[in-house]
Protein backbone atom coordinates (compact mmCIF):
# COMPACT_ATOMS: atom_id res chain seq x y z
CA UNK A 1 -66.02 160.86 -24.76
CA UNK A 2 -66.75 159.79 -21.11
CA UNK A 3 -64.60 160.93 -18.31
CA UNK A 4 -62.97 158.89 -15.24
CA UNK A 5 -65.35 157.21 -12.97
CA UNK A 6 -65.31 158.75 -9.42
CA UNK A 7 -61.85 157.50 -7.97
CA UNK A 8 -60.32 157.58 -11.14
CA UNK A 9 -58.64 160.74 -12.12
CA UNK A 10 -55.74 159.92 -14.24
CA UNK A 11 -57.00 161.91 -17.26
CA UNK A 12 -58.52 165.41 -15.28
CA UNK A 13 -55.06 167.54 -14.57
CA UNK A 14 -54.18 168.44 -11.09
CA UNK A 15 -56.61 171.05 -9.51
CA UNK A 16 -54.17 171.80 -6.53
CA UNK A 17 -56.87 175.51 -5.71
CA UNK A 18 -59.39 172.33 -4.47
CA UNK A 19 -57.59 170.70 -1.24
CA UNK A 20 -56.24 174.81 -0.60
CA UNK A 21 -59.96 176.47 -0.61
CA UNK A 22 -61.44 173.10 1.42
CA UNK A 23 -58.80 173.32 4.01
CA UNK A 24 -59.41 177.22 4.45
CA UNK A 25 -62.95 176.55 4.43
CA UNK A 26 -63.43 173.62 7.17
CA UNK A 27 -61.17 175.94 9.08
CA UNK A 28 -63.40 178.86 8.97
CA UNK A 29 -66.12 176.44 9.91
CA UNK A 30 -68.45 177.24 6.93
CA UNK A 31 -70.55 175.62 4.97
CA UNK A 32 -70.71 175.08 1.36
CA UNK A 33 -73.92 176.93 0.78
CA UNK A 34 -72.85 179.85 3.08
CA UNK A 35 -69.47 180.20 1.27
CA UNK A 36 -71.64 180.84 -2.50
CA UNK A 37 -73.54 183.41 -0.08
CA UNK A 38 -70.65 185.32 0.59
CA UNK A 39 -68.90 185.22 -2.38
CA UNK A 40 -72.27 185.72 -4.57
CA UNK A 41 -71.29 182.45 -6.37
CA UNK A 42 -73.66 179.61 -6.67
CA UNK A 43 -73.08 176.41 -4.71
CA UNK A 44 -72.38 174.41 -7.02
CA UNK A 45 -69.39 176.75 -7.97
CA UNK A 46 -67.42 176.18 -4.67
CA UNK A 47 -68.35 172.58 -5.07
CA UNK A 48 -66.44 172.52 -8.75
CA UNK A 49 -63.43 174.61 -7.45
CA UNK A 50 -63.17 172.32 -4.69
CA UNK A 51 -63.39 169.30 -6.50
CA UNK A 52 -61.54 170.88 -9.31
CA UNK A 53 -64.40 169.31 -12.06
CA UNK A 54 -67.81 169.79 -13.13
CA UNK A 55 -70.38 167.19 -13.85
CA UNK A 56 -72.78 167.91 -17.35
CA UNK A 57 -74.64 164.86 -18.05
CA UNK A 58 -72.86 162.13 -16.04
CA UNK A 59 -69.14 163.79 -17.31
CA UNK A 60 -66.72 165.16 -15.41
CA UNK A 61 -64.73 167.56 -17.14
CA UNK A 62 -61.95 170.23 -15.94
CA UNK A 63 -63.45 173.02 -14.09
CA UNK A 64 -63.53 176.46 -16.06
CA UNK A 65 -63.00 179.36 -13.53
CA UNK A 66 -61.97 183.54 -13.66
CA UNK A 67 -60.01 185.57 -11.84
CA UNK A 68 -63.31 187.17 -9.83
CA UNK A 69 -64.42 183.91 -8.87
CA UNK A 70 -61.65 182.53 -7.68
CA UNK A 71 -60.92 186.15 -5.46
CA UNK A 72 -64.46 186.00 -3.89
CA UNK A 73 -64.25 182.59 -3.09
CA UNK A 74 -60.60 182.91 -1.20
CA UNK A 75 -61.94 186.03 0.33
CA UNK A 76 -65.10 184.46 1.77
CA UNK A 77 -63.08 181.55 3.02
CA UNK A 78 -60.67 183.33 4.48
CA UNK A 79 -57.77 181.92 2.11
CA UNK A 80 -54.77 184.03 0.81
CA UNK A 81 -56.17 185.75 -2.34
CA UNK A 82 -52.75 185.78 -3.85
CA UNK A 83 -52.09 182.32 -2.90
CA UNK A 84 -55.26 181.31 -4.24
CA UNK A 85 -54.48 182.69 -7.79
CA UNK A 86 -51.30 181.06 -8.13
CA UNK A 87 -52.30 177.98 -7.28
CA UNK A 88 -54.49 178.24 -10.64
CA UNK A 89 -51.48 179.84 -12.19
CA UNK A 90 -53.18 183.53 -12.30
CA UNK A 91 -50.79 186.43 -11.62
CA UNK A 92 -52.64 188.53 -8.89
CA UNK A 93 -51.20 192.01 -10.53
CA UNK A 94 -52.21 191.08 -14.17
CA UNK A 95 -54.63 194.09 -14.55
CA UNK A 96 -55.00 193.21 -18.19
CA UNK A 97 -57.78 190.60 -18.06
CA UNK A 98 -59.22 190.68 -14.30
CA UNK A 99 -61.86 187.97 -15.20
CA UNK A 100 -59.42 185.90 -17.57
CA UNK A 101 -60.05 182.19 -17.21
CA UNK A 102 -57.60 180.25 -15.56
CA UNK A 103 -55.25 178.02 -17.62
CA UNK A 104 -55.95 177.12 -20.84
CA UNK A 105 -57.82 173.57 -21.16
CA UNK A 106 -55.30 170.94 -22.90
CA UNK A 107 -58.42 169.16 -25.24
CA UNK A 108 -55.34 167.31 -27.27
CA UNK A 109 -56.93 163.92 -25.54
CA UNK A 110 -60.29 164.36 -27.01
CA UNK A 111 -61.24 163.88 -30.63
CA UNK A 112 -62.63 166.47 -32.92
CA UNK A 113 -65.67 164.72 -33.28
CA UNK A 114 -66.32 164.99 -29.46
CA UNK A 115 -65.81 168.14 -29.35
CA UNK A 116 -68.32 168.92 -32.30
CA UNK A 117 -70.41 166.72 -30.80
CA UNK A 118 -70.37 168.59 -27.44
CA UNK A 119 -70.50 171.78 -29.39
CA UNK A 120 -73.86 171.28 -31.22
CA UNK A 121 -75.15 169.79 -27.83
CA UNK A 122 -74.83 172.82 -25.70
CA UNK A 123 -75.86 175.21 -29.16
CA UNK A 124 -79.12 172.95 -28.81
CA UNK A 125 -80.02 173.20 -25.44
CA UNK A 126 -79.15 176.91 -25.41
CA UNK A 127 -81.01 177.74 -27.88
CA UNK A 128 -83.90 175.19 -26.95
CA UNK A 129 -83.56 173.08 -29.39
C-alpha cells in the first residue's frame, strides 16, 4: 500500500495536535531541534506530531504517539498540556494508562496482505534479517 503524495492527504485522518504544537512553537521562537532537547524527544518526533505522519520507506502513515510524549512536547513549547491531550482525544486525568497511545489507528482501508506484508518487514529488519 502507498500513501498520499505530499499535498494529498485525503486518506491520513485529521491530526488537529500538528497546526496547535507549531503555532505554540513559532511563538516561543524555538526551533525544532531545541524543542526534542527539552522535551528529551528526538527531532524527528516533533517533526511527526507536527506534521501529524511519519515517513518509513517513502510512506507516510498516521503518526503513533503516548500520553508522555505528547505532555513533554506541549510543556517544552509552551502549549496547554490539557489542551494538547484533547486535541489527540487523551483525557488528561486518565491515570490508568499514562503512556497509552493516542487513538486507535482505523487500518479498515488497508488490506490484510499489507499489513502482513508490513509485519514481516519490520520483524526482518528488527531482527536483522
Amino acid at each position: 500500500m502507498t500513501l498520499p503524495a505530499d499535498g494529498d492527504d485525503h486518506r491520513l485522518p485529521d491530526w488537529p495536535l500538528g497546526p496547535y504544537l507549531r503555532r505554540a512553537r513559532d511563538e516561543a521562537g524555538l526551533a525544532i531541534a531545541e524543542v526534542a532537547r527539552l522535551a528529551e524527544v528526538s527531532h524527528a518526533k516533533v517533526r511527526q506530531l507536527e506534521r501529524g505522519y511519519a515517513v518509513r520507506d517513502g510512506r507516510r502513515y498516521p503518526v503513533g504517539t503516548t500520553k508522555t510524549t505528547v505532555e513533554r512536547v506541549a510543556r517544552a513549547v509552551g502549549a496547554d498540556v490539557a489542551e494538547a491531550l484533547r486535541l489527540v482525544g487523551i483525557d488528561a486525568d486518565d491515570p490508568r494508562a499514562p503512556g497509552r497511545r493516542a487513538r486507535p489507528l482505523d487500518l479498515s482501508a488497508v488490506s490484510d496482505e499489507d499489513l502482513l506484508t508490513e509485519i514481516a518487514r519490520r520483524l526482518k529488519a528488527r531482527h536483522g534479517g
